[in-house]
Protein backbone atom coordinates (compact mmCIF):
# COMPACT_ATOMS: atom_id res chain seq x y z
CA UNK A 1 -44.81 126.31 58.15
CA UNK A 2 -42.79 128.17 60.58
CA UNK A 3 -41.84 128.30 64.31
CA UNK A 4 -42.23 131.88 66.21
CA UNK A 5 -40.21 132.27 69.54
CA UNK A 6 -41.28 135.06 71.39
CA UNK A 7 -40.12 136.03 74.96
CA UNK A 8 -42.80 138.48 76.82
CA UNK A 9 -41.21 140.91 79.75
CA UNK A 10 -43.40 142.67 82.13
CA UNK A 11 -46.43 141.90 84.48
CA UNK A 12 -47.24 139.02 82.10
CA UNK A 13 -47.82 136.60 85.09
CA UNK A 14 -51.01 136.60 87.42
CA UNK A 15 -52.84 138.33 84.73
CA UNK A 16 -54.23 135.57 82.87
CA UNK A 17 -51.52 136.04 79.69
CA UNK A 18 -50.97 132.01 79.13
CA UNK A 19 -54.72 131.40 79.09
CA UNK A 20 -55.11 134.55 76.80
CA UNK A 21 -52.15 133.31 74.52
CA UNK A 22 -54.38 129.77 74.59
CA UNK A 23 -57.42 131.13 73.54
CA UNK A 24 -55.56 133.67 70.37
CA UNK A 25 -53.24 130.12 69.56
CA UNK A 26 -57.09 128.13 68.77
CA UNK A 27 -58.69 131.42 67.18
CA UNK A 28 -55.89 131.13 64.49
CA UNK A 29 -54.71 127.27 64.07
CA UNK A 30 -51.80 127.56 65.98
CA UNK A 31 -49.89 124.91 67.43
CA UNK A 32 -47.00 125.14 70.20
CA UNK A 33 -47.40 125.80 74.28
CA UNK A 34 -46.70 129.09 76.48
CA UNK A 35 -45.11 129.26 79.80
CA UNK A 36 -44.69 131.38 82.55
CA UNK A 37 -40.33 131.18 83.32
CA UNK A 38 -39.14 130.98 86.62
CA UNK A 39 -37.95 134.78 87.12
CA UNK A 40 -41.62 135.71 87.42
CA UNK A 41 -41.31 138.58 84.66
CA UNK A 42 -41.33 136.53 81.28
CA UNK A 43 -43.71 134.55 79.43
CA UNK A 44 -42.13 132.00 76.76
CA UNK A 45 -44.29 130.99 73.38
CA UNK A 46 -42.97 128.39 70.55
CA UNK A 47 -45.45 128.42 68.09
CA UNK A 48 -45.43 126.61 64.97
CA UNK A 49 -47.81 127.56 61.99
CA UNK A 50 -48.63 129.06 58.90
CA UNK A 51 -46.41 132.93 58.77
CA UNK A 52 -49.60 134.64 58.00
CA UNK A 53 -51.20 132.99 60.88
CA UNK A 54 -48.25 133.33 63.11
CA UNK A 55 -48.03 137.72 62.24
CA UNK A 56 -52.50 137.27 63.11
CA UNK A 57 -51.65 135.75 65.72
CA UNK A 58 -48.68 138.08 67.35
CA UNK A 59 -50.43 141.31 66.76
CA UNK A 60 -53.58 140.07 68.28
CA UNK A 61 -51.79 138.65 71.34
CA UNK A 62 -49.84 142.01 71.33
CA UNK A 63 -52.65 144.20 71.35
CA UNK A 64 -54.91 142.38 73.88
CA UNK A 65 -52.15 142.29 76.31
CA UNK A 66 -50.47 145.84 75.49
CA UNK A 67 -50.49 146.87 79.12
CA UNK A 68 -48.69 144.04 80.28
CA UNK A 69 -45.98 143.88 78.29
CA UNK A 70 -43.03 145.86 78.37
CA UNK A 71 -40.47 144.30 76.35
CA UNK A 72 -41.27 141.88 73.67
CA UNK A 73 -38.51 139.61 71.51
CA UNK A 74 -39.57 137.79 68.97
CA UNK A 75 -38.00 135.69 66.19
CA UNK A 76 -38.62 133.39 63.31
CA UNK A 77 -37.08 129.79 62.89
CA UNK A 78 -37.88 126.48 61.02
CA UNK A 79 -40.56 124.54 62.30
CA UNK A 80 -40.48 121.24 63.96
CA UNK A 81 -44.11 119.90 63.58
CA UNK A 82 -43.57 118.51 67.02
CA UNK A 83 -47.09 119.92 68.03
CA UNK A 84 -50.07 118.61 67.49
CA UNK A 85 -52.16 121.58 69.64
CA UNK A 86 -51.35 124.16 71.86
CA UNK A 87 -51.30 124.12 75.26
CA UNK A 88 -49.88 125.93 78.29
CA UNK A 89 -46.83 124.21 80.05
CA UNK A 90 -46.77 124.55 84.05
């Protein structure tokens, strides 16, 4: 298991990203939230899974939302297991 932290830059608010990052999280057993941060031009993700699952799961999001994003940071680090599904934080 491992924890991906990924920090989205662009028009990745208003254009249903979090509910897009939901539905890709489900499709591939992932576990962790997604938020929108306060400067209105990021999207935050902590999710926790299987590496395999986690790369799935980053190029999928990455493609479906291509022409949103315009920076993208990403990074691997231990995981917690503090999740038990994924959901979007508000």
């Amino acid at each position: 298991m491992k924890r991906l932290h990924i920090i989205y830059t662009g028009r990745v608010q208003g254009v249903g990203f979090r509910y897009t990052t939901l539905d890709v999280a489900n499709k591939h057993n992932i576990k962790g939230w997604v938020k929108n941060l306060p400067d209105g031009e990021r999207v935050e993700v902590a999710a926790e899974g299987e590496e395999a699952a986690l790369e799935k799961f980053s190029q999928e999001l990455n493609s479906t939302m291509s022409t949103y994003i315009r920076e993208k940071s990403e990074y691997f680090e231990p995981a917690t297991g503090e999740y038990s599904s994924f959901r979007i934080v508000y």
